[in-house]
Protein backbone atom coordinates (compact mmCIF):
# COMPACT_ATOMS: atom_id res chain seq x y z
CA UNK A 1 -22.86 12.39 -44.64
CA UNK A 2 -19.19 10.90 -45.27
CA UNK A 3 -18.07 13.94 -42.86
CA UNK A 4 -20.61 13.19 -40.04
CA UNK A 5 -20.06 9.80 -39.43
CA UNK A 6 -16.15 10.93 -39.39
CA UNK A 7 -17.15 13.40 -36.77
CA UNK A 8 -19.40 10.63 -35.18
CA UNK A 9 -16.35 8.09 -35.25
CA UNK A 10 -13.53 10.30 -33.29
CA UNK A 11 -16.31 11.50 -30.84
CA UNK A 12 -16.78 7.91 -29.82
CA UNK A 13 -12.46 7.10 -29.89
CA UNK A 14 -12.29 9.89 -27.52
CA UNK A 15 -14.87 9.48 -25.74
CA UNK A 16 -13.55 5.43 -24.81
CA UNK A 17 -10.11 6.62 -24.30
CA UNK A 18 -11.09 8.66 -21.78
CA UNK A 19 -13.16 6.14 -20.24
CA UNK A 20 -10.28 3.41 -20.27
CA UNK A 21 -7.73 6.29 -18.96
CA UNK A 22 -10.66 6.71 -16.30
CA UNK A 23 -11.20 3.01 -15.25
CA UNK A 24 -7.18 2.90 -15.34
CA UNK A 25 -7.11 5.53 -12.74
CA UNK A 26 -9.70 4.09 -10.74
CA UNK A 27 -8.23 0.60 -10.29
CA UNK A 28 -4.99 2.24 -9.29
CA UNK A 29 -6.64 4.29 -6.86
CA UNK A 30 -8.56 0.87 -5.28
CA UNK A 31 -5.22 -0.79 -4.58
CA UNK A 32 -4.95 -3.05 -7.69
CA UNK A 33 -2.41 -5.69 -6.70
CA UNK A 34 0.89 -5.33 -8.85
CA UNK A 35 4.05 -7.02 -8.90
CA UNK A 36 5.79 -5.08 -6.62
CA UNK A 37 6.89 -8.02 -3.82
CA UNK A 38 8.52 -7.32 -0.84
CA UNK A 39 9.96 -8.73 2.97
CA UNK A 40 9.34 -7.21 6.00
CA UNK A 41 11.18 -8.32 8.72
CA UNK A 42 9.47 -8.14 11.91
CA UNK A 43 11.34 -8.06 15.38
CA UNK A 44 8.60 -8.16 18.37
CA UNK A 45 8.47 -9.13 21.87
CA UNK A 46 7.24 -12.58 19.87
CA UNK A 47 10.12 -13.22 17.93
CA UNK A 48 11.42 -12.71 14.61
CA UNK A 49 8.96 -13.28 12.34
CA UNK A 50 9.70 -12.80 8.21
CA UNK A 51 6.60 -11.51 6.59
CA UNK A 52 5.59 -11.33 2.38
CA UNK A 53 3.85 -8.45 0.89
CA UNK A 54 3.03 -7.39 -2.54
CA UNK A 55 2.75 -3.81 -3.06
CA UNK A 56 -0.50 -1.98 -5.03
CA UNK A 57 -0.51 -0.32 -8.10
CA UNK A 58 -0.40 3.18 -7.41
CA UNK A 59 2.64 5.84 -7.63
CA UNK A 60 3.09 5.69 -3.67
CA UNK A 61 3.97 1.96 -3.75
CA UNK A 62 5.67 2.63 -6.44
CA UNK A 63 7.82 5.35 -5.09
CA UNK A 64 8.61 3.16 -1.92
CA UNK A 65 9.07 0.17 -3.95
CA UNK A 66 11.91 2.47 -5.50
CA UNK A 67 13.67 3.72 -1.95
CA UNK A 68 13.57 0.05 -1.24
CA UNK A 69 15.77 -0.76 -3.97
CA UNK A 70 18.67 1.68 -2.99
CA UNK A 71 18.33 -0.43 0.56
CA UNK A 72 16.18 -1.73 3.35
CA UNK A 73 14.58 0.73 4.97
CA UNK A 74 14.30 0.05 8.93
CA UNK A 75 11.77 1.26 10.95
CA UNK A 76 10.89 1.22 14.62
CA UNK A 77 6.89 0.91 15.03
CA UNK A 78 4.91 1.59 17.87
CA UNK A 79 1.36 0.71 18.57
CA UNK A 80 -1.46 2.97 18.37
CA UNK A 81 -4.84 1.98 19.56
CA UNK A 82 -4.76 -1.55 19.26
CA UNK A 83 -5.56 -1.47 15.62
CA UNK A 84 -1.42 -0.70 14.13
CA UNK A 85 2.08 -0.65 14.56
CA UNK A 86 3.04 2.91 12.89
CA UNK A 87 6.92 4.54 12.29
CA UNK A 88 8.33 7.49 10.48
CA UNK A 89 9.66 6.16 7.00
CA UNK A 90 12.50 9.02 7.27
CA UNK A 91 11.44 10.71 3.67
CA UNK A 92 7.95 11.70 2.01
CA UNK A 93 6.36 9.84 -0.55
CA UNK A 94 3.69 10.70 -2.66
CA UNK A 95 0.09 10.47 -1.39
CA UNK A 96 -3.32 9.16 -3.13
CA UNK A 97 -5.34 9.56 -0.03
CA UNK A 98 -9.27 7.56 -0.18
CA UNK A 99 -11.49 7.11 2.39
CA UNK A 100 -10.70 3.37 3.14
CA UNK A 101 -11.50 0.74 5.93
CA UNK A 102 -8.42 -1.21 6.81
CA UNK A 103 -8.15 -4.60 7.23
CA UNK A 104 -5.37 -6.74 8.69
CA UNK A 105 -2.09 -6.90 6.95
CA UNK A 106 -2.91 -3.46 5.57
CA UNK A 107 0.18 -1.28 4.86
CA UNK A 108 -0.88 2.12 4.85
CA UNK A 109 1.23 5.45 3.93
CA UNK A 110 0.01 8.11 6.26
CA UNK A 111 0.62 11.64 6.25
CA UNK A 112 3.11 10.88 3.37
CA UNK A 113 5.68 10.26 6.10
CA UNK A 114 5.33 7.59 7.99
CA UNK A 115 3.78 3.34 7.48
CA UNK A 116 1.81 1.69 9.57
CA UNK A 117 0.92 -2.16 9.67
CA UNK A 118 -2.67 -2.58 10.41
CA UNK A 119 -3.85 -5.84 12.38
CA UNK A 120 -7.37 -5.00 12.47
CA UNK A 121 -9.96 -1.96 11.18
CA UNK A 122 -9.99 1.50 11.05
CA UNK A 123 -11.40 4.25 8.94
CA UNK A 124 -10.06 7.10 7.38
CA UNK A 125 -8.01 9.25 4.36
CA UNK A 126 -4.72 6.64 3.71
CA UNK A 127 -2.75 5.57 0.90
CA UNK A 128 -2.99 2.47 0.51
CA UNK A 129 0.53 0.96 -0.35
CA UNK A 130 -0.03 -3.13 0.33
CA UNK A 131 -1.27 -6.20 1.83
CA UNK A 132 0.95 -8.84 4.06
CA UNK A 133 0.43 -12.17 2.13
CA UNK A 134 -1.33 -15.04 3.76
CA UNK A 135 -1.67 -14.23 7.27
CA UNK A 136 -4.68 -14.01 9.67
CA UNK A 137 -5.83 -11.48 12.11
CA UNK A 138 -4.87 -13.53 14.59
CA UNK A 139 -1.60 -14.41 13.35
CA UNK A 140 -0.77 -10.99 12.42
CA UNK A 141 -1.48 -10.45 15.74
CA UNK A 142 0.43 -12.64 17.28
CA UNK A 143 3.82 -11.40 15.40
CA UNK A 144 3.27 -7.96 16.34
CA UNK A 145 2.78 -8.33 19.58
CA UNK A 146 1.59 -5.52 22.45
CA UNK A 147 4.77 -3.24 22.21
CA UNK A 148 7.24 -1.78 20.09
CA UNK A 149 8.41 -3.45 16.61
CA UNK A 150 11.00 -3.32 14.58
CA UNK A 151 10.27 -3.33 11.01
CA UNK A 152 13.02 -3.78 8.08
CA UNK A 153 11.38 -3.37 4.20
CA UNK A 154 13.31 -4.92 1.41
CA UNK A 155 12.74 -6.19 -1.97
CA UNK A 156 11.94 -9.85 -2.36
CA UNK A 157 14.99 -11.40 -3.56
C-alpha cells in the first residue's frame, strides 16, 4: 500500500512539473512582457521622434536584447503595404514563429533576419520580439511617416 501511494505521489510531481514547464513555455511563446527595455530612435520625413519599448520573454528578444548591448544597432526601414516599416537587422536571430495578428507598435522578427515596426494589422508566422510603449495607431503613424525610416535600437539607459 506504502509503495503505491509512493508510486501515486511521483506520478503526480511529474506529471505538474511538466505542466508548469508547459504553461512556462506557453507564456513565452504568447509574448509575455519581460524586462527587457529599450529606445528606438526614429528618423522620418516627420521628425525625430524617440520611442520606448519593452521586449517579450522569449529567446529571440532575448538574443537581440543581447546584440543591443555590444551597441545600437541602426537600421534603415522601408514601408511595405501600409501596415510596417521593415529593415535587415544585419545578423540572424533565433526564431519562435506563431500565427499572430499584429497590432500597432508591434516589433516583429521576420525571417530571422530582418524587424519590422507594425502601425496597424496583419496576419501571419512572426516572432514576436516587442511592443512600442504608450503610443496610438495614429501616433505611431504619424512618426513613421509614408517613406523611408531610420531606426537606431539601444538599451534603455
Amino acid at each position: 500500500m506504502k509503495k503505491s501511494l509512493f508510486l501515486l505521489l511521483i506520478s503526480i510531481f511529474i506529471t505538474s512539473s511538466a505542466c508548469a514547464l508547459n504553461t512556462a513555455n506557453a507564456n513565452a511563446n504568447k509574448g509575455e512582457t519581460s524586462d527587457m527595455k529599450i529606445w528606438i530612435q526614429i528618423t522620418s520625413e516627420s521628425g525625430s521622434h524617440k520611442l520606448s519599448a519593452t521586449l517579450v520573454d522569449n529567446s529571440s528578444a532575448t538574443a537581440f536584447y543581447n546584440l543591443l548591448k555590444k551597441d545600437p544597432v541602426t537600421i534603415k526601414m522601408s514601408d511595405y503595404s501600409n501596415f510596417e516599416k521593415y529593415g535587415p537587422i544585419g545578423t540572424s536571430l533565433p526564431r519562435n514563429d506563431t500565427q499572430i495578428t499584429t497590432t500597432a507598435g508591434d516589433i516583429i522578427l521576420y525571417q530571422g533576419n530582418q524587424i519590422a515596426i507594425y502601425y496597424d494589422t496583419n496576419s501571419w508566422n512572426f516572432t514576436l520580439l516587442g511592443k512600442v510603449d504608450g503610443v496610438t495607431q495614429a501616433e505611431l503613424k504619424r512618426i513613421l511617416g509614408k517613406g523611408d525610416v531610420t531606426a537606431v535600437f539601444e538599451i534603455l539607459r
